[in-house]
Protein backbone atom coordinates (compact mmCIF):
# COMPACT_ATOMS: atom_id res chain seq x y z
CA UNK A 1 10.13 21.12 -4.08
CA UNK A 2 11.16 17.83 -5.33
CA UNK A 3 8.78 16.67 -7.90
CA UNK A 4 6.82 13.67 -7.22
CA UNK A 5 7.13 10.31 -9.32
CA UNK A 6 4.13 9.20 -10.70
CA UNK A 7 5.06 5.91 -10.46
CA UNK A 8 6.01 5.76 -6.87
CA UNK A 9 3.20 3.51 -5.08
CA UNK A 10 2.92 6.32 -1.49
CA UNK A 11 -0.01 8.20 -1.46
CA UNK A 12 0.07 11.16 -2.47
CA UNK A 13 -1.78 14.52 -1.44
CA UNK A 14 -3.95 15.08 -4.05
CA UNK A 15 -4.83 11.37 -3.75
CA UNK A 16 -5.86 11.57 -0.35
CA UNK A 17 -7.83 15.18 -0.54
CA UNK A 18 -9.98 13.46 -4.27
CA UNK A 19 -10.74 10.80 -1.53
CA UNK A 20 -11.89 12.54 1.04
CA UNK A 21 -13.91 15.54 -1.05
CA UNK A 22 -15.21 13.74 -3.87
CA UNK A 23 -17.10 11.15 -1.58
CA UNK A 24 -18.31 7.84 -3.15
CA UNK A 25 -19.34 9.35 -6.29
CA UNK A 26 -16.02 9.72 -7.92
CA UNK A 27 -13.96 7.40 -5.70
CA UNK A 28 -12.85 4.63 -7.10
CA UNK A 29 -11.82 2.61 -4.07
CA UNK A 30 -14.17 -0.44 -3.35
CA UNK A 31 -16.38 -0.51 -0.91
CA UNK A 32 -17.43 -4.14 -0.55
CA UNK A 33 -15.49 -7.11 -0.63
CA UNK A 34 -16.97 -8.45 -4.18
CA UNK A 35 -15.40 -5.50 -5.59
CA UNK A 36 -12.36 -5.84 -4.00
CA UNK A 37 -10.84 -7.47 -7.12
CA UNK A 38 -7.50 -9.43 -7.44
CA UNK A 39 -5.56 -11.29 -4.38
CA UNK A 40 -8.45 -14.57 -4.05
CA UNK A 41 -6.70 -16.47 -1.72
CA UNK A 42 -7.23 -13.42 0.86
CA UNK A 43 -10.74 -12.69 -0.52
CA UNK A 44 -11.41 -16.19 0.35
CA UNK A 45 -9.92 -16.06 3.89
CA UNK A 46 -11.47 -12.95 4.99
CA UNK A 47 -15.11 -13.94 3.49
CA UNK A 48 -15.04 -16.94 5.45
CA UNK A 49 -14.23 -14.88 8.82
CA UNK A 50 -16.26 -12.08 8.01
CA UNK A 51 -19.18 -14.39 7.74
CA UNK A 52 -18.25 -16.25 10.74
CA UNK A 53 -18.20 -13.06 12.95
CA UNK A 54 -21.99 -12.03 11.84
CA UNK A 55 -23.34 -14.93 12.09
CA UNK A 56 -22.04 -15.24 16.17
CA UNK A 57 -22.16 -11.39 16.04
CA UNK A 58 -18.91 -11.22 17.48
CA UNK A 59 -15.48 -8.81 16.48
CA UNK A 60 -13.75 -10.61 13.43
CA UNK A 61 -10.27 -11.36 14.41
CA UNK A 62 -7.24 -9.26 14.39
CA UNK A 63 -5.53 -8.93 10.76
CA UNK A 64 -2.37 -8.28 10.19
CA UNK A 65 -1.56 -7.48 6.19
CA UNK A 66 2.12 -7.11 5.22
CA UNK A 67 3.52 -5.95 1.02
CA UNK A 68 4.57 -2.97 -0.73
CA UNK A 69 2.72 0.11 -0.62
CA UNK A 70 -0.02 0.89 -2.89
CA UNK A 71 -1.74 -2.76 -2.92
CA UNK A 72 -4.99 -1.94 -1.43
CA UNK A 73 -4.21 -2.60 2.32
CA UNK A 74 -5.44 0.84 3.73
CA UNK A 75 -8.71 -0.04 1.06
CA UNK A 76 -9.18 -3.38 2.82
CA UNK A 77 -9.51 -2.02 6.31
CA UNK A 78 -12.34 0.12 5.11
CA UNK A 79 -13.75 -2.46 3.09
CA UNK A 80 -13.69 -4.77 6.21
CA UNK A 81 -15.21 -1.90 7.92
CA UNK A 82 -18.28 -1.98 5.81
CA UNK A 83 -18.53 -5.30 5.62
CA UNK A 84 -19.37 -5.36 9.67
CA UNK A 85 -21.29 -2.64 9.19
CA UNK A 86 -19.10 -0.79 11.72
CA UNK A 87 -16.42 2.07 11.16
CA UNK A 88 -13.01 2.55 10.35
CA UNK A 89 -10.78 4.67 12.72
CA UNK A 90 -7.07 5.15 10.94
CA UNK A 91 -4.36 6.06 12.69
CA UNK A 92 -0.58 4.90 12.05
CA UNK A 93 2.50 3.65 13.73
CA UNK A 94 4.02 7.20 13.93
CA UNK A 95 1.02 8.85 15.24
CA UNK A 96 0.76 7.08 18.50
CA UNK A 97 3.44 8.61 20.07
CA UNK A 98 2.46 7.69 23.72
CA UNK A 99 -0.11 5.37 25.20
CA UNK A 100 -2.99 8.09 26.26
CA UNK A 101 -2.95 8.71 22.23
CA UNK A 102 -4.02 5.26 21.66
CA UNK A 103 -6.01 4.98 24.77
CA UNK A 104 -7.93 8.23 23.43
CA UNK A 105 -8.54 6.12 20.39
CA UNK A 106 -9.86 3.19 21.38
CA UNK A 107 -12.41 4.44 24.18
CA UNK A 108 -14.15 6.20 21.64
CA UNK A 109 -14.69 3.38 19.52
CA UNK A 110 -18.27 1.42 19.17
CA UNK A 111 -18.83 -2.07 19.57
CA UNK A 112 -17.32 -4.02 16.42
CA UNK A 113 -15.51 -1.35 14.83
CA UNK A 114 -12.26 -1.27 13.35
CA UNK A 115 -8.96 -0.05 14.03
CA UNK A 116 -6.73 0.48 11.51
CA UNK A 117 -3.09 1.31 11.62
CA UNK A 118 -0.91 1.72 8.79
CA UNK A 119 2.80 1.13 9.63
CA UNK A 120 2.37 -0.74 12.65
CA UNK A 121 5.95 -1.58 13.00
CA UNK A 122 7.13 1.83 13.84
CA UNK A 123 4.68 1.45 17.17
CA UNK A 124 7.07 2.65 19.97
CA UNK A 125 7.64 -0.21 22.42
CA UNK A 126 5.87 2.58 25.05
CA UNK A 127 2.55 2.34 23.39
CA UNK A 128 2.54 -1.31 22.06
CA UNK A 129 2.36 -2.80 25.29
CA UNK A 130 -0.76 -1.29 25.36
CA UNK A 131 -2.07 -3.48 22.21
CA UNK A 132 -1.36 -6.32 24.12
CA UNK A 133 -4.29 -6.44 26.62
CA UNK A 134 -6.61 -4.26 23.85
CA UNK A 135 -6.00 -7.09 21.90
CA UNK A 136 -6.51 -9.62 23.89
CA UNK A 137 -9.00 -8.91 26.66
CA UNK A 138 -10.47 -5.66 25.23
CA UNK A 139 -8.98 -3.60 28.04
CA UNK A 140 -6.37 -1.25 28.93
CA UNK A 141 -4.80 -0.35 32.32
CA UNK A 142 -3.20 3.18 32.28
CA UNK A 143 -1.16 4.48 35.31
CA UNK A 144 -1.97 7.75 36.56
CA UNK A 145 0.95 9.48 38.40
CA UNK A 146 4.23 7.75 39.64
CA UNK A 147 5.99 6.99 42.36
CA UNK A 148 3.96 6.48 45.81
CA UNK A 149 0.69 8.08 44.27
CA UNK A 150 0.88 5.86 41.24
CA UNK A 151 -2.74 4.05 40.60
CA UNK A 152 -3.52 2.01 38.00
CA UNK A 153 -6.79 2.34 36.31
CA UNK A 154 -8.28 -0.37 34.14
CA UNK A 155 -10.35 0.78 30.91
CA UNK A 156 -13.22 -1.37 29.58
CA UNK A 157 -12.83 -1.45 25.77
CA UNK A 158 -15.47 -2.55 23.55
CA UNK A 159 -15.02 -5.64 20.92
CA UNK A 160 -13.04 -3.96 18.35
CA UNK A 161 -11.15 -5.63 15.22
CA UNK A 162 -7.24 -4.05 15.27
CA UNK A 163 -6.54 -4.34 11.46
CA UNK A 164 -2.51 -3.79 11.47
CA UNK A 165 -0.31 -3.06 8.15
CA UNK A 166 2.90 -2.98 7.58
CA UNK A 167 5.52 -2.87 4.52
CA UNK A 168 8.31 -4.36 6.92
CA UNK A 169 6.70 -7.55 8.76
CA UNK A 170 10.33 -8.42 9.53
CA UNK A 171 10.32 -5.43 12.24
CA UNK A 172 7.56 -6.80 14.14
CA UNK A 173 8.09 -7.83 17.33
CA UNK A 174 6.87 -11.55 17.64
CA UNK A 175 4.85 -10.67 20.70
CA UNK A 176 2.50 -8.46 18.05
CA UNK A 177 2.51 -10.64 15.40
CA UNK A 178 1.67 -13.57 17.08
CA UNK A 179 -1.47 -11.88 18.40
CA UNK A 180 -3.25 -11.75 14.94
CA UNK A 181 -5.19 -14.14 13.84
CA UNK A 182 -5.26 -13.58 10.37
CA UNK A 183 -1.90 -12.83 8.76
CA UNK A 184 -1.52 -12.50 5.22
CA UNK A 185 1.35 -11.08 2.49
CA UNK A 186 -0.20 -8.74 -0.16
CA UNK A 187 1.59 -9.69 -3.45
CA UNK A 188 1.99 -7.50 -6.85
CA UNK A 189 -0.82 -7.77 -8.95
CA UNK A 190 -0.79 -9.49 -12.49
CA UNK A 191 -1.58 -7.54 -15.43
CA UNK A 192 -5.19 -9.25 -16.05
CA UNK A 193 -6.03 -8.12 -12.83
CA UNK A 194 -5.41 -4.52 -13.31
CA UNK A 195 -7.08 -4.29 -16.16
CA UNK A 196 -9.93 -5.46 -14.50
CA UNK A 197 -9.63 -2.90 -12.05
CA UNK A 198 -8.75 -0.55 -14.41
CA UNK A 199 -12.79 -1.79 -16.06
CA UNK A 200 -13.65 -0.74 -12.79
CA UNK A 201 -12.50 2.23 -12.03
CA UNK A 202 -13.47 4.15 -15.39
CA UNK A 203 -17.31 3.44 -14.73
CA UNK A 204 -16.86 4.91 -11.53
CA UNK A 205 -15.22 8.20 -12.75
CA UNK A 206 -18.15 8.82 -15.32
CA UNK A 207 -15.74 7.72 -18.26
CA UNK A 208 -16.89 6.79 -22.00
CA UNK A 209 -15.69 2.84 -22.89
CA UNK A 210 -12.37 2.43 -23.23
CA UNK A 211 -10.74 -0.48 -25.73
CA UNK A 212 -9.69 -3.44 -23.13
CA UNK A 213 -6.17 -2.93 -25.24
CA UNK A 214 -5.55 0.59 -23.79
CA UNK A 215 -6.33 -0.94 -20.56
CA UNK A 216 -3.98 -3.52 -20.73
CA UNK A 217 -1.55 -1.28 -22.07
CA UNK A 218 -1.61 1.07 -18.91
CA UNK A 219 -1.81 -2.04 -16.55
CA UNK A 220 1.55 -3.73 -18.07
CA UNK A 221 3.16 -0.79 -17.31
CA UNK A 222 1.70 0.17 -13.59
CA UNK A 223 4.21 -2.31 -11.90
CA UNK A 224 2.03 -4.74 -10.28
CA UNK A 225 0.56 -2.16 -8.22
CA UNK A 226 -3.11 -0.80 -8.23
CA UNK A 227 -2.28 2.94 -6.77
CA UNK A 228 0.10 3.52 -9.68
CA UNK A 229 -2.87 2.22 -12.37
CA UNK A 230 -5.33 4.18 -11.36
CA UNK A 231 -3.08 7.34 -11.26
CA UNK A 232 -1.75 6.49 -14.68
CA UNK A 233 -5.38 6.04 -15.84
CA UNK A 234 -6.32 9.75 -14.62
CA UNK A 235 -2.97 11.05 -16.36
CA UNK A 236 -3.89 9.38 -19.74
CA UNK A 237 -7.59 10.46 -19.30
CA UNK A 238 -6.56 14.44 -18.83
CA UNK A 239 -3.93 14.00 -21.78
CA UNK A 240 -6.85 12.77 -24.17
CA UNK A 241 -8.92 15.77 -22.72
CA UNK A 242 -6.66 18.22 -23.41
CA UNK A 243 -4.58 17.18 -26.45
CA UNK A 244 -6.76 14.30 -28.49
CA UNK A 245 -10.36 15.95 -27.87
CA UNK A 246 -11.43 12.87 -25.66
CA UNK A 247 -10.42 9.98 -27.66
CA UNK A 248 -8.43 7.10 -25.80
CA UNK A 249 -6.58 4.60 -27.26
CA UNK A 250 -3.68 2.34 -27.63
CA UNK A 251 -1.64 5.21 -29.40
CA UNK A 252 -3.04 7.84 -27.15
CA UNK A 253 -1.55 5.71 -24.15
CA UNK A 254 1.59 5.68 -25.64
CA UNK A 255 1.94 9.27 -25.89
CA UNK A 256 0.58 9.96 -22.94
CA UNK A 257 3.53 7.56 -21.20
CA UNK A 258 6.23 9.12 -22.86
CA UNK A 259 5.72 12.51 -21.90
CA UNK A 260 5.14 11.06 -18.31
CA UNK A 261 8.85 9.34 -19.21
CA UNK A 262 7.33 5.82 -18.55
CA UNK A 263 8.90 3.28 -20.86
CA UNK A 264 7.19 -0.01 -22.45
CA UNK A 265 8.32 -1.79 -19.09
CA UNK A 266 6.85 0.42 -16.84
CA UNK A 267 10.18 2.27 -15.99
CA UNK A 268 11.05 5.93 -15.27
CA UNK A 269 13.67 8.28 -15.69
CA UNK A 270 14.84 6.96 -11.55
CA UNK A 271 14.97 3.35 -12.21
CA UNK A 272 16.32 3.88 -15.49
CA UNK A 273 19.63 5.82 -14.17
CA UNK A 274 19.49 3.93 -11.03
CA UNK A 275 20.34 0.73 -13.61
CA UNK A 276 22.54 2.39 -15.72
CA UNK A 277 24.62 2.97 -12.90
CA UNK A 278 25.30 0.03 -11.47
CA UNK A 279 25.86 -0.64 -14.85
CA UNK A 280 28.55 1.50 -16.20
CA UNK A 281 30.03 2.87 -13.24
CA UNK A 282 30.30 -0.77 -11.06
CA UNK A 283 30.53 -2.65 -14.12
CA UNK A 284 27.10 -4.23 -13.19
CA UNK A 285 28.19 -4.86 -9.37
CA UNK A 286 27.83 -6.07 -6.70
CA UNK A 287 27.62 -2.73 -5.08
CA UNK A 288 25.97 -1.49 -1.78
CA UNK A 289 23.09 0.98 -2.45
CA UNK A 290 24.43 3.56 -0.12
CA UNK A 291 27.49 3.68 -2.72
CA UNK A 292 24.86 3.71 -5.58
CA UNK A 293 22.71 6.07 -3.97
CA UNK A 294 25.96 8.39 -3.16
CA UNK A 295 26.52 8.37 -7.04
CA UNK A 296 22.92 8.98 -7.67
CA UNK A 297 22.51 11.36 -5.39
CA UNK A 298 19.81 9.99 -4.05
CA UNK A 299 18.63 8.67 -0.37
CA UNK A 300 19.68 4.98 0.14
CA UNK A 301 16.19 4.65 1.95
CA UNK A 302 14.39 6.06 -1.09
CA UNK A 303 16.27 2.93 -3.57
CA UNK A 304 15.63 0.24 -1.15
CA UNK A 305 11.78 1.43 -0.51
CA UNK A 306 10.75 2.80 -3.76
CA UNK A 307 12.99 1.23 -6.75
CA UNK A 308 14.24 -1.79 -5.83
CA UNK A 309 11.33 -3.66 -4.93
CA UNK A 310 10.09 -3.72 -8.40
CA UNK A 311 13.63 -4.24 -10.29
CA UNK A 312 13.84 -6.78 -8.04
CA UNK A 313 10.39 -8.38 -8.68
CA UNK A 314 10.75 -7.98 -12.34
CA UNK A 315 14.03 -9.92 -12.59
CA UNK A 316 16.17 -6.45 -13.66
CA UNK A 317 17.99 -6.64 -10.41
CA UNK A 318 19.43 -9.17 -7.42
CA UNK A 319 20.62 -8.51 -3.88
CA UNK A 320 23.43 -10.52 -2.69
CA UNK A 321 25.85 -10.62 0.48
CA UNK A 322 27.94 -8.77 -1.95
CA UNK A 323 25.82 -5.93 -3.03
CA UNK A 324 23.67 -5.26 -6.09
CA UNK A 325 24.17 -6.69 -9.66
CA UNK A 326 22.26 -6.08 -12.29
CA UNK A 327 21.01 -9.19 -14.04
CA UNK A 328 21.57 -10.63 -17.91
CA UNK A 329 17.85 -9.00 -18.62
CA UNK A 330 18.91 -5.61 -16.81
CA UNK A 331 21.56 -5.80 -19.40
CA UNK A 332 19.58 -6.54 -22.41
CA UNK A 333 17.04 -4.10 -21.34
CA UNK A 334 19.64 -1.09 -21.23
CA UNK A 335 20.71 -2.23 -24.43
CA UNK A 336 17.45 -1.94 -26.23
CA UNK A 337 16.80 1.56 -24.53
């Protein structure tokens, strides 16, 4: 089995089973929207709606909420979700394979809660033109049979909130997007804004102070993405458990890091070759990725979803019509490597 990266921003298992068997005590995932920290301009929008909806006690519209993985989209639903004082059904894009397994969904649902589906782009076209009226007019009509015994039978839904996310919002079919009324672009966060959640998170996990530096020092290298700081903050915390008898600090960090084989940048051992192939063996491009991925071995899917985004975003990289090319600070960071 293929080990995972650490600093790949999916979900992994253990993530998801400390989540769901550790409860509140030792999650660190926020629960309201005051501690839902970084990304104002969305905190703003949704306070403002969420606020509305109570106070006329109806559903809060639809959100849709489009970025990379690992920025807190699956977090917000919940958060939402609380917020209303309602619950949180999550399902995703792949799951609903036909329309009775959204149908089943949604009729057991409770005034005002929320449906959340991660993915939402890979709906099948079967099942999505269910959304449409469930959206709309809180109803569903579902033929039974076909031919000359076909009926159609209308389903009464209750006011629900359809909270849709997606790392592709260029896949979505207009008629879907167009039926959200909040739609917002989850960026990378900056460095002073992980550490903050960083602050965060180590009260919640029962952890002794920690030096802000140390902090920093994990967020600078956690690529703009909470799911990767928090993991990185549990790997450093075991490391000064097992080999510095609980004492964390900037060198402590460090060492914990290296073993991991993160670099000062926030780069592993994939991005690293991933650069140094484009720049030795096509001379620093352009080349396609499935060319790059051929030489690397590696599935072109897996470079464009998981290490481009962040060379890109951190100025190591550029797409063109051509291909790839690695930039001028690409270069200068393989040089100082």
């Amino acid at each position: 089995m293929a080990r995972e990266r650490i600093i790949s921003p999916k979900e992994q298992a253990q993530e998801v089973e400390t989540l769901s068997t550790e409860a509140s005590t030792h999650s660190v995932r926020p629960t309201t929207l005051d501690q839902y920290l970084g990304q104002a301009e969305l905190r703003e929008r949704l306070s403002v709606a969420l606020e509305a909806a109570k106070d006329r006690k109806d559903p809060m519209e639809h959100v849709l909420l489009y970025g990379p993985p690992g920025l807190g989209k699956t977090t917000l639903a919940h958060v939402i979700a609380n917020e209303l004082g309602t619950r949180a059904w999550v399902t995703s894009g792949p799951a609903l394979t036909k329309g009775s397994d959204l149908v089943g969904t949604l009729t057991r649902m409770e005034p005002g809660d929320v449906l959340f589906i991660d993915e939402i782009h890979r709906l099948p076209a079967s099942v999505e033109e269910y959304i449409y009226p469930a959206m709309e007019d809180y109803k569903i009509d579902f033929t039974l049979d076909s031919g000359m015994h076909a009926r159609v039978v209308t389903y009464a839904l209750q006011p629900f909130t359809l909270i849709g996310a997606t790392t592709r919002a260029g896949l979505l079919t207009g008629a879907l997007r167009s039926r959200f009324g909040i739609v917002h672009n989850i960026r990378f966060y900056k460095t002073d804004e992980l550490t903050a959640i960083l602050q965060q998170a180590i009260a919640k996990l029962g952890m002794n102070s920690v030096d802000e530096a140390s902090l920093q020092c994990i967020a600078s290298r956690s690529r703009g993405t909470p799911r990767i700081a928090l993991r990185l903050l549990r790997r450093v915390r075991d490391f000064a458990q097992v080999r510095r008898g609980n004492i964390f600090d900037r060198s402590v960090v460090d060492e914990a890091l290296q073993l991991e084989g993160i670099d000062d940048t926030g780069l592993d051992a994939l991005d690293r070759t991933y650069l140094q192939i484009l720049s030795t063996v096509y001379e620093g491009g352009p080349a396609g990725v499935e060319a790059i991925a051929a030489t690397m071995g590696e599935d072109a899917g897996t470079l464009q979803d998981v290490v481009e985004p962040y060379l890109l975003q951190a100025g190591y990289l550029s797409r063109t019509r051509q291909g790839r090319k690695i930039t001028e600070i690409g270069q200068k960071l393989l040089k100082s490597s």
